[in-house]
Every structure is written in structure tokens, then in C-alpha cells.
N, C-alpha and C. Protein backbone atom coordinates (compact mmCIF):
# COMPACT_ATOMS: atom_id res chain seq x y z
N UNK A 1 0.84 -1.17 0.00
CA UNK A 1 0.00 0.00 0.00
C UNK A 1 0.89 1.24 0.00
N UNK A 2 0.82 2.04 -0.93
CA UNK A 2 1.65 2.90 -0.96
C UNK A 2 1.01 4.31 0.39
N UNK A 3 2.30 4.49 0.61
CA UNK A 3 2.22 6.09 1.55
C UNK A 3 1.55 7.44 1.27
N UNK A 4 0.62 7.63 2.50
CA UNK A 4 -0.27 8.73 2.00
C UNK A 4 0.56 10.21 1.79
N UNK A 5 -0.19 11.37 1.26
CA UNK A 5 0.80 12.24 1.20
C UNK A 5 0.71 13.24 2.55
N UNK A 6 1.86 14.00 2.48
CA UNK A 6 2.09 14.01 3.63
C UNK A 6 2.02 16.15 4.16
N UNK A 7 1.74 16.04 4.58
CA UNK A 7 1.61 18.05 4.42
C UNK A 7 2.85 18.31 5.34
N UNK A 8 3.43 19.18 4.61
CA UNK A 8 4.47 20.00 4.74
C UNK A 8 4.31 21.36 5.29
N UNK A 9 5.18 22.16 5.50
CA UNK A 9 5.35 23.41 6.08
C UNK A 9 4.67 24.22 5.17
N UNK A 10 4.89 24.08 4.02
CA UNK A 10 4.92 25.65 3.09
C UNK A 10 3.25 25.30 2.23
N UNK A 11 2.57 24.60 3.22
CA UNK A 11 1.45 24.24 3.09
C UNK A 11 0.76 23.05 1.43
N UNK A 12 1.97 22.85 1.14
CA UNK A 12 1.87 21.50 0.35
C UNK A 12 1.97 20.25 0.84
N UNK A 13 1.38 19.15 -0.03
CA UNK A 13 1.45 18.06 0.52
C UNK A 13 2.45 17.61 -0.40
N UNK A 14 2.93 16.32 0.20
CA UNK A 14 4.26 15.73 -0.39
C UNK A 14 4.15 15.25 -1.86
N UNK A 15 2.59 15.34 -2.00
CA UNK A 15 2.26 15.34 -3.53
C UNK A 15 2.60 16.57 -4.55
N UNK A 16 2.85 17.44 -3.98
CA UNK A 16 3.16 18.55 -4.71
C UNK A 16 1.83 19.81 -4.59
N UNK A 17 0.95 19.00 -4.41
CA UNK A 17 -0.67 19.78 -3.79
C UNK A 17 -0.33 20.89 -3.16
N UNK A 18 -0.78 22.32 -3.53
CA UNK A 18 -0.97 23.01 -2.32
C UNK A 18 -1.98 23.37 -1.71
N UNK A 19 -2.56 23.59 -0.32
CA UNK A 19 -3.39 23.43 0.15
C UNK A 19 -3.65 24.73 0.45
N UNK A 20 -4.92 25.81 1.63
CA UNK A 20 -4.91 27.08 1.89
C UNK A 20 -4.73 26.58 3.36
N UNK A 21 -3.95 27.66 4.23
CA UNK A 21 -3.89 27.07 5.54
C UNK A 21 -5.34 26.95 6.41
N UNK A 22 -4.86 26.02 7.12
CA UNK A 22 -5.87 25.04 8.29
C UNK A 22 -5.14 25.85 9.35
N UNK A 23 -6.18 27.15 10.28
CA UNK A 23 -5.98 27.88 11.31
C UNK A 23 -6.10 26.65 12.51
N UNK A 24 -5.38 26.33 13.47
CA UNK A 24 -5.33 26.18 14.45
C UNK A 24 -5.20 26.63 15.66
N UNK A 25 -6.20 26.78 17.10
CA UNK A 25 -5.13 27.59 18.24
C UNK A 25 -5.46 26.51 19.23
N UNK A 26 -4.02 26.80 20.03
CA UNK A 26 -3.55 25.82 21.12
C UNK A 26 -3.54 26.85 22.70
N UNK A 27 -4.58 26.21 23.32
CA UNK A 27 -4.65 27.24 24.62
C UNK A 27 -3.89 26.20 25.96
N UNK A 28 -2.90 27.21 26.62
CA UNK A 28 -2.35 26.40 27.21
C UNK A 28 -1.92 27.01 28.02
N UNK A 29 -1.77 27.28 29.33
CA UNK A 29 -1.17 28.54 29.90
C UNK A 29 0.43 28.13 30.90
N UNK A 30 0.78 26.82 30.57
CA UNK A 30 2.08 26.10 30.62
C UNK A 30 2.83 26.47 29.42
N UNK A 31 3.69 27.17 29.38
CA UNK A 31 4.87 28.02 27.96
C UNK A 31 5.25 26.68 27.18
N UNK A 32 5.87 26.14 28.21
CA UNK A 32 6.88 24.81 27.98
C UNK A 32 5.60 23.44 27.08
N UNK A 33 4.66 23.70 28.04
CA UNK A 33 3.52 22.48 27.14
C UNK A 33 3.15 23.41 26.09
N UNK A 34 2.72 24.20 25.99
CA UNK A 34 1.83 25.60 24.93
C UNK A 34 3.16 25.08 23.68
N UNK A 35 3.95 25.39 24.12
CA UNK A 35 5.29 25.19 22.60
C UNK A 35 5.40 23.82 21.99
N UNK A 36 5.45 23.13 23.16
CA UNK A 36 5.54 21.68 22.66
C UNK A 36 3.92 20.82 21.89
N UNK A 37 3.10 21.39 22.28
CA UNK A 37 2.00 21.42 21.42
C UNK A 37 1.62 22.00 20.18
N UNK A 38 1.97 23.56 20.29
CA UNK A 38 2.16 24.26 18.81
C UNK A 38 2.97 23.56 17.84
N UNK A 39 4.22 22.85 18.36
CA UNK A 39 4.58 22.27 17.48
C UNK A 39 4.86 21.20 16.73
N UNK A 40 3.58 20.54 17.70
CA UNK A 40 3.28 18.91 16.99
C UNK A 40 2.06 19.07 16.30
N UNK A 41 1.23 20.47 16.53
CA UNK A 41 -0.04 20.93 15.51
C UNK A 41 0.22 21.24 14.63
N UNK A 42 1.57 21.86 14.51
CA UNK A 42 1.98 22.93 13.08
C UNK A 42 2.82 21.44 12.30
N UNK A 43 3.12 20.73 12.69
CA UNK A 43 4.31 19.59 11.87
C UNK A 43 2.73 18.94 11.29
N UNK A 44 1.77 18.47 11.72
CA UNK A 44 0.70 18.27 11.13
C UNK A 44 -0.10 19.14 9.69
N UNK A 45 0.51 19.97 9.58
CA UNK A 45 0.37 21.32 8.72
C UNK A 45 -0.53 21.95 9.00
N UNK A 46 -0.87 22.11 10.04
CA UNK A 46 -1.82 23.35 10.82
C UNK A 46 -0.96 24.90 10.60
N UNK A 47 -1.46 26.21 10.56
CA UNK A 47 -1.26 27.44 10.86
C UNK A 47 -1.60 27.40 12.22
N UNK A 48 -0.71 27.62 13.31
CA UNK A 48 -1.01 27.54 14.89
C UNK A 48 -0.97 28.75 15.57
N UNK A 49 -1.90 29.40 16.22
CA UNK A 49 -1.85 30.61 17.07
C UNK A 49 -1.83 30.11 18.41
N UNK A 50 -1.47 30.65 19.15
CA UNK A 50 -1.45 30.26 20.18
C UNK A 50 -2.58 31.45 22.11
N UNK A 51 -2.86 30.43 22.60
CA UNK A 51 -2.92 31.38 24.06
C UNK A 51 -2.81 31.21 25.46
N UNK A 52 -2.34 32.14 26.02
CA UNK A 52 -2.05 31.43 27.58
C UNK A 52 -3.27 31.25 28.37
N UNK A 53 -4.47 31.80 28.16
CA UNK A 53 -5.45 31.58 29.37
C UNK A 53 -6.78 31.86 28.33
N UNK A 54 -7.77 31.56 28.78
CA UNK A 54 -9.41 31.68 28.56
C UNK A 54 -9.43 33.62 28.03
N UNK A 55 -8.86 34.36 28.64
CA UNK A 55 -9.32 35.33 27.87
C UNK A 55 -8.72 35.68 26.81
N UNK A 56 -7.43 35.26 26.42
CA UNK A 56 -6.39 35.55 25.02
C UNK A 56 -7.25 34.91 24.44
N UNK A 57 -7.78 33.53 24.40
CA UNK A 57 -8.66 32.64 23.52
C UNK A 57 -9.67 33.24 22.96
N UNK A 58 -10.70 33.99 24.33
CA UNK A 58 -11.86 34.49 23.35
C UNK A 58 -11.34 35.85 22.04
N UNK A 59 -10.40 36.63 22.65
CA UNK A 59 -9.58 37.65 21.89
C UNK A 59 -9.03 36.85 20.41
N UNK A 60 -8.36 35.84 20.32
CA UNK A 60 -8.27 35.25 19.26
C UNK A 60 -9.25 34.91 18.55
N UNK A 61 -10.21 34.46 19.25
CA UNK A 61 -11.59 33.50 18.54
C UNK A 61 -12.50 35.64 17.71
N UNK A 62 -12.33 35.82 17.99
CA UNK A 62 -13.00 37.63 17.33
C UNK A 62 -12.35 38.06 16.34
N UNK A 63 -10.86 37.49 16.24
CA UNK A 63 -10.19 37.89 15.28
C UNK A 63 -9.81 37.06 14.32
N UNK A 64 -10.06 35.62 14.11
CA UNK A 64 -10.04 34.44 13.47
C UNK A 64 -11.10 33.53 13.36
N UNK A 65 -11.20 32.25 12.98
CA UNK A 65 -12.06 30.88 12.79
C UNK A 65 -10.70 30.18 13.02
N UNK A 66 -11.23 29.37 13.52
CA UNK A 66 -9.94 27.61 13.55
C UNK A 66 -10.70 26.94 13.50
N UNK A 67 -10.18 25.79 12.72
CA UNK A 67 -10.77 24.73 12.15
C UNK A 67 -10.48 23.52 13.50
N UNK A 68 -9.43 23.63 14.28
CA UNK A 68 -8.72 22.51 15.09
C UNK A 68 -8.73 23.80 16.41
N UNK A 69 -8.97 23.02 17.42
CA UNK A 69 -8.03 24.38 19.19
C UNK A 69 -8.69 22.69 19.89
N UNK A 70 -7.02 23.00 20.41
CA UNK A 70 -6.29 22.08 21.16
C UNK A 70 -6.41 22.70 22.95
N UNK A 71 -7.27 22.44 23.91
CA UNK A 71 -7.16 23.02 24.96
C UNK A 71 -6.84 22.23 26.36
N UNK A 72 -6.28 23.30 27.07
CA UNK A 72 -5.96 22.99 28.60
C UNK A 72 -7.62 22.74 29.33
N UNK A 73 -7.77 22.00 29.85
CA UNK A 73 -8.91 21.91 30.29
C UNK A 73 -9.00 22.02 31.99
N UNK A 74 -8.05 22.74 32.28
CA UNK A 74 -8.04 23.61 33.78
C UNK A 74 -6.91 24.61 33.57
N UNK A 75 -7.38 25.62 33.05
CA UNK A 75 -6.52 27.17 32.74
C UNK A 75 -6.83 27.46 34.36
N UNK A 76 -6.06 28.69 33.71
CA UNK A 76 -6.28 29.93 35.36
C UNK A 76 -7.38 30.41 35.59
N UNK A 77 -8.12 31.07 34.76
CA UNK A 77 -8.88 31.94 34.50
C UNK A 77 -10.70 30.90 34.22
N UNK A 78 -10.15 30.33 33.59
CA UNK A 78 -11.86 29.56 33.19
C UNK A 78 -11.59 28.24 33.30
N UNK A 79 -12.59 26.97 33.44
CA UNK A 79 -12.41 25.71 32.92
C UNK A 79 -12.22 25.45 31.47
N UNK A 80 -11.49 24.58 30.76
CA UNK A 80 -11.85 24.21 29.45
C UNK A 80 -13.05 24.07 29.04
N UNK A 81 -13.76 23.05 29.57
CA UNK A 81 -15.46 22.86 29.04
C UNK A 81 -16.09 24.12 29.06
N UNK A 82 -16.13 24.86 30.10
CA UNK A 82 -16.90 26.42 30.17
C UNK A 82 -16.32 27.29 29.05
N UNK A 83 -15.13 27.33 28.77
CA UNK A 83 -14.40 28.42 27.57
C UNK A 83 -15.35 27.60 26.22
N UNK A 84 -15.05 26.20 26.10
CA UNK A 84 -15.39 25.32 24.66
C UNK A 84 -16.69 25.89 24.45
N UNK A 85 -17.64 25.93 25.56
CA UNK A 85 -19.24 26.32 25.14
C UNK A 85 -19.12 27.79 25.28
N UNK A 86 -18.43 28.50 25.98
CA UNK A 86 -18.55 29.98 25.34
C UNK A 86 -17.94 29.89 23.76
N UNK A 87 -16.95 29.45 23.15
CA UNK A 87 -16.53 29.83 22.25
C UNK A 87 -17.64 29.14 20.79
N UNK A 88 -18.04 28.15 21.47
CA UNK A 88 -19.51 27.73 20.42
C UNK A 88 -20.62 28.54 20.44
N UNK A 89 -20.73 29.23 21.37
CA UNK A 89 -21.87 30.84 20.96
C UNK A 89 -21.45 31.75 19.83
């Protein structure tokens, strides 16, 4: 079975395809996890924004759509589940 193709940085797939970027944000208010997550979303060929707590998130979510958000589900500021259903309003 041959190997699927594979998305790259510069938003092609290893087929030569180019794709339009896939917005992602990663809320995380750990630096060290927040990075190490951005950058197993973005090697996936995600466009990754990132935020440290429940209110950078809703500030991002006003100024974008993401298709993918990857969250901490006990921030400082809010629970995960409580931010997920605010950000689905």
C-alpha cells in the first residue's frame, strides 16, 4: 500500500498539492507544554496561534475561525469545558 501524502510546512502536501492554511489555536497557559504542542499541531500542517489563558482565547476567537483548538482543560482563569461552550456561541 503505498504512503499517503504528507503536508508540509509551506502548506503542500508531499504530492506537490498546495493546500490554503488550516488555522489552528492551542490554549495552554504552561509556555513549555503551549510550545511543545504548537509544534506537533503545526508539523501536522496546521497554521497555529497560540494562548495562555481563557481570555487571550476568546480575543483570538474575534479575530479568526480555527478549524482545530487544542485546549488545557483547567486554565487559570476559566475551565476548558466552560471556555469550549462559550466559544460555540
Amino acid at each position: 500500500m503505498p504512503d499517503s501524502p504528507r503536508p508540509m510546512k509551506d502548506g503542500r502536501f508531499s504530492s506537490g498539492v498546495r493546500i490554503a492554511p488550516r488555522p489552528a489555536l492551542v490554549v495552554e497557559d504552561d509556555a513549555d507544554t503551549r510550545e511543545l504542542t504548537a509544534a506537533l499541531v503545526e508539523a501536522m500542517g496546521f497554521e497555529v496561534h497560540t494562548a495562555a489563558d481563557g481570555a487571550d482565547a476568546l480575543r483570538r476567537f474575534q479575530q479568526a475561525r480555527y478549524v482545530v483548538v487544542v485546549m488545557d482543560l483547567g486554565l487559570p482563569d476559566v475551565d476548558g469545558p466552560t471556555l469550549m461552550e462559550t466559544l460555540r456561541d
